[in-house]
N, C-alpha and C. Protein backbone atom coordinates (compact mmCIF):
# COMPACT_ATOMS: atom_id res chain seq x y z
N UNK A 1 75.23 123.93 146.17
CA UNK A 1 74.79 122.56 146.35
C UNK A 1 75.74 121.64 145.60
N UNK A 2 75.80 120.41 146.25
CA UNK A 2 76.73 119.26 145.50
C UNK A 2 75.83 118.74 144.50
N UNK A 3 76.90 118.14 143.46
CA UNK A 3 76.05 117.57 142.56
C UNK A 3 77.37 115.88 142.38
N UNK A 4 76.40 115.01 142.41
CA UNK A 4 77.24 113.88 142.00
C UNK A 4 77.92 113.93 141.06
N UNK A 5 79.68 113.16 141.01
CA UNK A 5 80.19 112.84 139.84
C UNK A 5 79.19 112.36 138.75
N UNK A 6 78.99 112.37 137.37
CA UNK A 6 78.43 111.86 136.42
C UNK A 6 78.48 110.36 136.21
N UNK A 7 80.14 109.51 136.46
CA UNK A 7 80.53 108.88 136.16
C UNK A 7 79.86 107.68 137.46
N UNK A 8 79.94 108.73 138.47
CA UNK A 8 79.42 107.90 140.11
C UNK A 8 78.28 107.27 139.83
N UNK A 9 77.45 108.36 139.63
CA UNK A 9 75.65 107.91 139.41
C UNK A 9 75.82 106.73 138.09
N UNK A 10 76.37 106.73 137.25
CA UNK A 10 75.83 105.26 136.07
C UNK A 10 76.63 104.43 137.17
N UNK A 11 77.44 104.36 137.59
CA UNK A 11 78.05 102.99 138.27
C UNK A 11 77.55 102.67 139.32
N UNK A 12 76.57 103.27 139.98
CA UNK A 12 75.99 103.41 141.01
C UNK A 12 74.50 102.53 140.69
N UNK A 13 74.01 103.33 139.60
CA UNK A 13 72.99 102.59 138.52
C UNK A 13 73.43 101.24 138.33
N UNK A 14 73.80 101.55 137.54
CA UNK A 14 74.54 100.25 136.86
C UNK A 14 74.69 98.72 137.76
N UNK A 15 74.91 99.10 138.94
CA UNK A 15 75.32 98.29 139.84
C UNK A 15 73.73 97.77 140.70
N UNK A 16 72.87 98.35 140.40
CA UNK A 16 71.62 97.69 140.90
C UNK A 16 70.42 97.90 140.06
N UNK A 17 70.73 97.96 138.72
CA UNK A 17 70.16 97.73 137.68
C UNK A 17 70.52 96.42 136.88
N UNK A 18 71.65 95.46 136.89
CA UNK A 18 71.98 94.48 136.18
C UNK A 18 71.51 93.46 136.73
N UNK A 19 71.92 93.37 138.81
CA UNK A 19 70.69 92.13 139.03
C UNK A 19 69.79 92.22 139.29
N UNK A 20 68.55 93.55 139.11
CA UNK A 20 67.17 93.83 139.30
C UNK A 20 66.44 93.02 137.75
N UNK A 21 67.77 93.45 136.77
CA UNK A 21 67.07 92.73 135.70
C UNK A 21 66.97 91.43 135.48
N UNK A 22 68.29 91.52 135.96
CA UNK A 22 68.49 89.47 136.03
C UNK A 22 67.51 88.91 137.08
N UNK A 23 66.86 89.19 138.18
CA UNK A 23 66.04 89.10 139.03
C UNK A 23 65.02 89.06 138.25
N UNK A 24 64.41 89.56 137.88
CA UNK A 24 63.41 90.29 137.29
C UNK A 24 63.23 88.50 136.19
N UNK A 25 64.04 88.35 135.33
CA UNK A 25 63.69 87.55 134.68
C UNK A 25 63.82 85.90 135.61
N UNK A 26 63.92 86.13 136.70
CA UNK A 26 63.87 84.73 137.44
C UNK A 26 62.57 84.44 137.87
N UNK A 27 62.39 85.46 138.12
CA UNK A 27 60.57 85.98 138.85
C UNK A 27 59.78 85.42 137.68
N UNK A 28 60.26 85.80 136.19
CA UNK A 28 59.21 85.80 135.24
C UNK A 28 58.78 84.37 135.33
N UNK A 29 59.75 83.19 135.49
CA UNK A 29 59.61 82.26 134.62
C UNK A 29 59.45 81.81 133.77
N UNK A 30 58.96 80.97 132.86
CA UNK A 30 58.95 80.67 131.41
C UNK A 30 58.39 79.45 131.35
N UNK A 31 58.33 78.58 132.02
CA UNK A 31 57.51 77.08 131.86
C UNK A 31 56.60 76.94 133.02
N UNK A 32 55.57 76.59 132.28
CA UNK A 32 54.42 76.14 132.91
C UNK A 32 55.22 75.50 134.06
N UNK A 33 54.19 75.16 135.38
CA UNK A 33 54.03 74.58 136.57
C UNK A 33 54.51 73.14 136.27
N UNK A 34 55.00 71.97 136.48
CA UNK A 34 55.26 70.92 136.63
C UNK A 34 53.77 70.20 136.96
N UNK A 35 53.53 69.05 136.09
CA UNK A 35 52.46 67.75 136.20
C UNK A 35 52.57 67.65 138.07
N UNK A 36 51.96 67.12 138.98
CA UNK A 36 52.01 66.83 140.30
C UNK A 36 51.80 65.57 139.98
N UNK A 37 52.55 64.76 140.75
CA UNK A 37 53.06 63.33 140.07
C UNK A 37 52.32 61.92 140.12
N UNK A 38 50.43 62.67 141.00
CA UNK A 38 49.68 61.60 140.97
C UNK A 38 48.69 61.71 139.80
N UNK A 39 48.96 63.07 138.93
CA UNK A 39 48.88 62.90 137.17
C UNK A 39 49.78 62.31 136.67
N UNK A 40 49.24 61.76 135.18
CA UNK A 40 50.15 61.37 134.29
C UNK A 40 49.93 62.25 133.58
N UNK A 41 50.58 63.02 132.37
CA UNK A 41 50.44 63.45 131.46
C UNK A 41 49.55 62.69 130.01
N UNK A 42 49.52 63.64 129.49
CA UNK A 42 48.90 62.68 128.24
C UNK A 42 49.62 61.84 127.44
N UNK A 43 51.05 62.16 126.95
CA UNK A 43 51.96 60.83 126.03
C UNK A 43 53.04 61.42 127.28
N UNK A 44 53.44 59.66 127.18
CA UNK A 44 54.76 59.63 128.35
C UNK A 44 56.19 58.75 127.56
N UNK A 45 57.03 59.58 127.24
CA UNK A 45 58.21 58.64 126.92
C UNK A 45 59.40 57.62 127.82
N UNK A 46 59.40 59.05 128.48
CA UNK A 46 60.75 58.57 129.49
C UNK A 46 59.72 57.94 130.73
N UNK A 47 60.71 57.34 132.00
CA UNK A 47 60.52 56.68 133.49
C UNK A 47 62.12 56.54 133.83
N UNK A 48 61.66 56.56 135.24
CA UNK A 48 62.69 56.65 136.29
C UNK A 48 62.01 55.35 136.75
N UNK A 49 62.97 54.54 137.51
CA UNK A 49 62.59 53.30 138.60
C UNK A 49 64.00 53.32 138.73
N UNK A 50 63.35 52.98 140.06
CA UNK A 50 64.41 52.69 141.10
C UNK A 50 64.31 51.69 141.97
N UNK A 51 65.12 50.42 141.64
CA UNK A 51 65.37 49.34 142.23
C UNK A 51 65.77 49.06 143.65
N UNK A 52 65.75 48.63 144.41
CA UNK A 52 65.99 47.93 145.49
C UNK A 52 67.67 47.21 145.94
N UNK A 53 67.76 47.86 146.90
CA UNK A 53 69.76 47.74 146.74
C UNK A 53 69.69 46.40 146.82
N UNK A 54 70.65 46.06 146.24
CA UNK A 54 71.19 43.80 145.70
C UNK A 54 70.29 43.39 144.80
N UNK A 55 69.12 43.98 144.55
CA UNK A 55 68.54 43.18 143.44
C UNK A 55 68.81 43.32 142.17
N UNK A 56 68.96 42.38 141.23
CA UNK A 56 69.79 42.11 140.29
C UNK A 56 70.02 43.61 139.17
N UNK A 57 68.74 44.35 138.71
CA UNK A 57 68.59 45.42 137.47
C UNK A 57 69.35 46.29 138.88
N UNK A 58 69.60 46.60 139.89
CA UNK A 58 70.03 47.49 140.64
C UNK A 58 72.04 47.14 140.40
N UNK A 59 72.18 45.64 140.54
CA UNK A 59 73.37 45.87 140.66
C UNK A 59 73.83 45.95 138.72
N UNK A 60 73.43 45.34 138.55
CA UNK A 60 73.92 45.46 137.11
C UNK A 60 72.63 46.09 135.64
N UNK A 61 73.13 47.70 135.29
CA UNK A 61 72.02 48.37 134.46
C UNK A 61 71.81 47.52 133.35
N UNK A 62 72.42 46.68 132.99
CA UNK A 62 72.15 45.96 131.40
C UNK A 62 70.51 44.96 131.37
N UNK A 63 70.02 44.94 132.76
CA UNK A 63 69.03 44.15 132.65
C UNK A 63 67.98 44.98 133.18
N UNK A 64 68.00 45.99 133.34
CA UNK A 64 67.06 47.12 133.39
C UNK A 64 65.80 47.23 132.35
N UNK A 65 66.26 46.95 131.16
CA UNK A 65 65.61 47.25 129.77
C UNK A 65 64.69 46.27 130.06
N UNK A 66 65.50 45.09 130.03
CA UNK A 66 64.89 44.24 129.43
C UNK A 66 63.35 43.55 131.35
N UNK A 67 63.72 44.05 132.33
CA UNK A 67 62.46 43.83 133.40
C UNK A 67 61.74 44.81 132.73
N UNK A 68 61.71 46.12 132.31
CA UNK A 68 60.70 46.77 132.33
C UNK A 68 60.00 46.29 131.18
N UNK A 69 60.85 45.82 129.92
CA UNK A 69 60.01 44.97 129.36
C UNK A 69 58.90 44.26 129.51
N UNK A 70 59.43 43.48 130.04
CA UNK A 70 58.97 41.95 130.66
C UNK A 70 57.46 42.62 131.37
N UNK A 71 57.94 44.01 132.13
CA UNK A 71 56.84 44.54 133.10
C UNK A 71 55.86 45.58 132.06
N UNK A 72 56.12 45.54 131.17
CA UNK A 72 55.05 46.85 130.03
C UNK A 72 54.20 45.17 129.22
N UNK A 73 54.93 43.95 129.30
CA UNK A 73 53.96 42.82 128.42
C UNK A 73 53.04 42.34 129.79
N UNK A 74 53.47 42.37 130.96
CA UNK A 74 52.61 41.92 132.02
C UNK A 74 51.21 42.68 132.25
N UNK A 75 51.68 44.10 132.04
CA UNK A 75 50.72 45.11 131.79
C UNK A 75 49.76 45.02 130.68
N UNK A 76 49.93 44.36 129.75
CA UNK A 76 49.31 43.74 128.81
C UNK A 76 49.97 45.47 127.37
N UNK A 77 50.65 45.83 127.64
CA UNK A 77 51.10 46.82 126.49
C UNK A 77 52.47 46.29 125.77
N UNK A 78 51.08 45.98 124.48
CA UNK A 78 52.31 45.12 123.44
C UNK A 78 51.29 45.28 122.41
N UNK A 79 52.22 45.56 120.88
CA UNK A 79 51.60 46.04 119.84
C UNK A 79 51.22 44.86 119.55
N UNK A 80 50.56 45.40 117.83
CA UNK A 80 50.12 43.85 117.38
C UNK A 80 50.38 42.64 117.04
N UNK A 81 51.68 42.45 116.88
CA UNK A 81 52.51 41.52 117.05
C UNK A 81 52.61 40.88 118.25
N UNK A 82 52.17 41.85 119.30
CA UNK A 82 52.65 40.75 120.79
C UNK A 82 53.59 41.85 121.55
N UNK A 83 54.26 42.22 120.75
CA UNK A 83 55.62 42.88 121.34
C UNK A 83 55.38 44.35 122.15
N UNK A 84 56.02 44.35 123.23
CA UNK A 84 56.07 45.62 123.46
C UNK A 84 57.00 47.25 123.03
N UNK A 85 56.92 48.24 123.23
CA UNK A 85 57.35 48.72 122.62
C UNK A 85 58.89 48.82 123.19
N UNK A 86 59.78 49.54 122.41
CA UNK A 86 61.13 49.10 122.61
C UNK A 86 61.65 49.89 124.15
N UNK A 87 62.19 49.33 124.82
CA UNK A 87 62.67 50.06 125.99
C UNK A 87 64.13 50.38 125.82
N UNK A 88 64.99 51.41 126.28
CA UNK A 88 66.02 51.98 126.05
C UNK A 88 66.58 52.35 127.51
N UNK A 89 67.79 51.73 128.04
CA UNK A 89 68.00 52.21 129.61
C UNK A 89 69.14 53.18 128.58
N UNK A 90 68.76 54.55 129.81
CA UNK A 90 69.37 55.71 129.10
C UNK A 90 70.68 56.16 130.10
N UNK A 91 70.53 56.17 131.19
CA UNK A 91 71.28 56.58 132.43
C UNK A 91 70.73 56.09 133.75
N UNK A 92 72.37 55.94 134.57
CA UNK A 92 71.58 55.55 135.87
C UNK A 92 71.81 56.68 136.67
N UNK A 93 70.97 57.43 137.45
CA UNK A 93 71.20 58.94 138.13
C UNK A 93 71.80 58.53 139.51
N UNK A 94 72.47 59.46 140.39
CA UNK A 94 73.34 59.51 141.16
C UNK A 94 72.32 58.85 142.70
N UNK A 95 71.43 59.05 142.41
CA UNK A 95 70.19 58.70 143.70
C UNK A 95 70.15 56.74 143.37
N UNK A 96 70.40 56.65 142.27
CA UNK A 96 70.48 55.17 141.88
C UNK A 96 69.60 54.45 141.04
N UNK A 97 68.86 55.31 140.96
CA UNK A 97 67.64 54.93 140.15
C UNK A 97 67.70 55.31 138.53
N UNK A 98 67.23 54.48 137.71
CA UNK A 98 67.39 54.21 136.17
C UNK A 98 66.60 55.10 135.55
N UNK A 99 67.11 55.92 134.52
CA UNK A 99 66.01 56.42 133.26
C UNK A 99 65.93 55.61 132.21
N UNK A 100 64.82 55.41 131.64
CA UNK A 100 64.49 54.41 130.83
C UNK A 100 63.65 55.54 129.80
N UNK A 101 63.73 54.81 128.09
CA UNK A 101 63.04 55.76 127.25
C UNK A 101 62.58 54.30 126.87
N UNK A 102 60.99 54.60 126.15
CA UNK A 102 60.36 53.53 125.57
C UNK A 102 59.34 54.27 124.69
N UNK A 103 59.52 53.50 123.21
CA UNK A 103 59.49 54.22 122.07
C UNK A 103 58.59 52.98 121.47
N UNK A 104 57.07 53.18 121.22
CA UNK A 104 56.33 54.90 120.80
C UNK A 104 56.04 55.28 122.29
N UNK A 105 55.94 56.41 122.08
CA UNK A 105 55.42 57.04 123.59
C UNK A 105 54.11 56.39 123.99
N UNK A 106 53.40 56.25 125.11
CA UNK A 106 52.86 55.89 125.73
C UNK A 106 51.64 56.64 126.50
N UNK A 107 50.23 56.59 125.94
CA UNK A 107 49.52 57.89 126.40
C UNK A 107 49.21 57.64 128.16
N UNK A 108 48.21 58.01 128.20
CA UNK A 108 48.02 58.28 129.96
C UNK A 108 47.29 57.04 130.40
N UNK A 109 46.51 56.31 129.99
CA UNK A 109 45.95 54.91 130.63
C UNK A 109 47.71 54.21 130.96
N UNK A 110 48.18 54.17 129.30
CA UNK A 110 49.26 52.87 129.15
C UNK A 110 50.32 53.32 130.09
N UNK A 111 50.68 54.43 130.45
CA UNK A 111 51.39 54.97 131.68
C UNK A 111 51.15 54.16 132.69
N UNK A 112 49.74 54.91 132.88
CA UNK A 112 49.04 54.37 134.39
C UNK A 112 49.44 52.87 134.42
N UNK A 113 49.27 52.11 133.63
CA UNK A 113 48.92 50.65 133.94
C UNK A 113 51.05 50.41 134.08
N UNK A 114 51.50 50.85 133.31
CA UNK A 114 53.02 50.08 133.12
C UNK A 114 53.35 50.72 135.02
N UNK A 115 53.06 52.03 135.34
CA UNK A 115 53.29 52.24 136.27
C UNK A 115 53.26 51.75 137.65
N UNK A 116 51.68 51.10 137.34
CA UNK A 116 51.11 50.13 138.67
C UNK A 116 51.93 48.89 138.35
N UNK A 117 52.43 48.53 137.29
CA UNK A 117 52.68 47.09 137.09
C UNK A 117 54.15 46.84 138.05
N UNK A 118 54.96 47.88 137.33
CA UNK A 118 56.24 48.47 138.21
C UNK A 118 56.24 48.44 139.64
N UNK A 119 55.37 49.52 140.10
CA UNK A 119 55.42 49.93 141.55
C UNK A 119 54.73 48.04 142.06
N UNK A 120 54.14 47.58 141.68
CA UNK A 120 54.14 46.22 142.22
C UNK A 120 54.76 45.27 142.62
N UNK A 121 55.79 45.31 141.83
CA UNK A 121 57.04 44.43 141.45
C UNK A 121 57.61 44.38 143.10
N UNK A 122 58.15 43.62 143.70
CA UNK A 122 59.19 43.46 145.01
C UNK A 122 60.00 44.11 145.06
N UNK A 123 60.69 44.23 143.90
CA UNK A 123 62.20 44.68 143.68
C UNK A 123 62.28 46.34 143.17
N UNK A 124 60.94 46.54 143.13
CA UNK A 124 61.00 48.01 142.47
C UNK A 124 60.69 49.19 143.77
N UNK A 125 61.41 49.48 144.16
CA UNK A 125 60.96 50.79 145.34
C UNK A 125 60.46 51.77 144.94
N UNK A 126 60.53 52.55 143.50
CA UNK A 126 59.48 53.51 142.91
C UNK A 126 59.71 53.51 141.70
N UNK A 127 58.61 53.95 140.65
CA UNK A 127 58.40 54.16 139.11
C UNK A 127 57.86 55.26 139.18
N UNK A 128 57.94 56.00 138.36
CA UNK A 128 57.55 57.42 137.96
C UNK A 128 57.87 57.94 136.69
N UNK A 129 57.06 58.35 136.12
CA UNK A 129 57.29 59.31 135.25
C UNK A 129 58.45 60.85 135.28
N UNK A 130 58.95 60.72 134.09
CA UNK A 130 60.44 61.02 133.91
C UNK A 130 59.98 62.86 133.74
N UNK A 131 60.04 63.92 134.46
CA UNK A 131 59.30 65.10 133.79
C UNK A 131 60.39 66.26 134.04
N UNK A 132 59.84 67.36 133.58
CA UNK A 132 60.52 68.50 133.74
C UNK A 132 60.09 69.01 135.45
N UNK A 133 60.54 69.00 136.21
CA UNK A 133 60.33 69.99 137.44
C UNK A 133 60.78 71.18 137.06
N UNK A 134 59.77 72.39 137.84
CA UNK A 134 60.09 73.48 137.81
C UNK A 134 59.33 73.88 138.85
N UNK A 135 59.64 75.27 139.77
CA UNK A 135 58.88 75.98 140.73
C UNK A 135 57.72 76.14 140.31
N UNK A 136 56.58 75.84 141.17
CA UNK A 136 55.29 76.59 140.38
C UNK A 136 54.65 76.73 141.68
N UNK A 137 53.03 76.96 141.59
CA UNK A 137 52.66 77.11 142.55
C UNK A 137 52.00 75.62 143.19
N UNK A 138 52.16 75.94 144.49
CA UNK A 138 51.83 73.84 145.03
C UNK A 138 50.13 74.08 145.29
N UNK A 139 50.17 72.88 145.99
CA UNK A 139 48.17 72.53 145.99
C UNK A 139 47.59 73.84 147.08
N UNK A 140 46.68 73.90 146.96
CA UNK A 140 45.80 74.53 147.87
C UNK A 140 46.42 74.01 149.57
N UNK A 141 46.56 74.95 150.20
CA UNK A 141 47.03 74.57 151.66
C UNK A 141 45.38 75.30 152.80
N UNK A 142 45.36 73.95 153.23
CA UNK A 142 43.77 74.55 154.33
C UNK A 142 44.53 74.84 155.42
N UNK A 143 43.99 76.35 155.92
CA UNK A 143 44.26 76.51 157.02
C UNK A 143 43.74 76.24 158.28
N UNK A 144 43.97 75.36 159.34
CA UNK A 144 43.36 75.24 160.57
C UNK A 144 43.73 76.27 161.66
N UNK A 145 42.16 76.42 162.22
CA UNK A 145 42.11 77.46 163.30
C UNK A 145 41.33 78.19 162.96
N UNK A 146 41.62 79.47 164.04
CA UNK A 146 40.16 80.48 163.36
C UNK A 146 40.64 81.13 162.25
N UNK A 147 39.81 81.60 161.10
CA UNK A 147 40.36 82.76 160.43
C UNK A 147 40.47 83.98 160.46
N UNK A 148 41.21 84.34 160.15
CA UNK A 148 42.45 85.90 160.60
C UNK A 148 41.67 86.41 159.56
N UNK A 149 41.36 87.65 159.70
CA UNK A 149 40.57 88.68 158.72
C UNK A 149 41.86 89.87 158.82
C-alpha cells in the first residue's frame, strides 16, 4: 500500500487549515449587532448630516459647526448659561455629508430632538447618528403565502 509523503500531508493540511481558521474567526464576530437607526442609543456624541448640493454648509465645511449649532439652541439644548454644547466639524466623507462631534455627549431624548430639528431644516437631506455598523442579524422578515412545513 502507498503511504503519503510526510511532508505532502502538513502542506496539504496546512493549506486548508489557515483559512478554515481565519474563516472561522470571521463567522465568530466580536461586536454586538449595530443600533437600527430608528433607535437612538443612550449617549450620542458624533452625527453625520448631509446637506443639500449649493447650499451654503454643503459648499463650504467651515459653517457646518456653527448651523448645527444654531440647530441644537432651536432644539432648545443649551446648558445653563444658554449655550449649547460645543460642536466640532470633524470630516467631510466622500458621499458628502459632514461628521460632526458635540461635546458633552448627548443622551437619547436630546438626540431625538437635535435630530428632528436637523432633518427639518430645508437644506438638510439627512441627520443621523454617527455609529459603528457591523453585520448582525436584520428585523424579523414575514413571510407571505402558505407556510412550507
Amino acid at each position: 500500500m502507498h503511504r503519503p509523503h510526510p511532508h505532502f500531508a502538513r502542506r496539504f493540511g496546512a493549506a486548508f487549515f489557515v483559512p478554515a481558521l481565519l474563516l472561522s474567526g470571521c463567522a465568530m464576530g466580536g461586536d454586538p449587532p449595530a443600533t437600527p437607526s430608528s433607535e437612538v442609543s443612550a449617549m450620542q456624541q458624533r452625527f453625520i448630516v448631509r446637506y443639500t448640493p449649493g447650499s451654503a454648509p454643503e459648499r463650504d465645511p467651515a459653517l457646518v459647526a456653527d448651523r448645527i449649532a444654531e440647530s441644537a439652541r432651536g432644539a432648545g439644548l443649551v446648558d445653563a448659561k444658554g449655550m449649547p454644547g460645543k460642536v466640532t466639524w470633524l470630516r467631510r466623507l466622500a458621499v458628502g455629508a459632514d461628521v460632526v462631534s458635540i461635546d458633552p455627549e448627548l443622551d437619547a431624548a436630546q438626540t431625538q430632538r437635535l435630530l428632528e430639528a436637523l432633518n427639518a431644516e430645508a437644506d438638510v437631506e439627512y441627520a443621523e447618528p454617527d455609529g459603528r455598523m457591523t453585520i448582525g442579524p436584520g428585523p424579523e422578515m414575514r413571510m407571505r403565502g402558505p407556510a412550507v412545513d
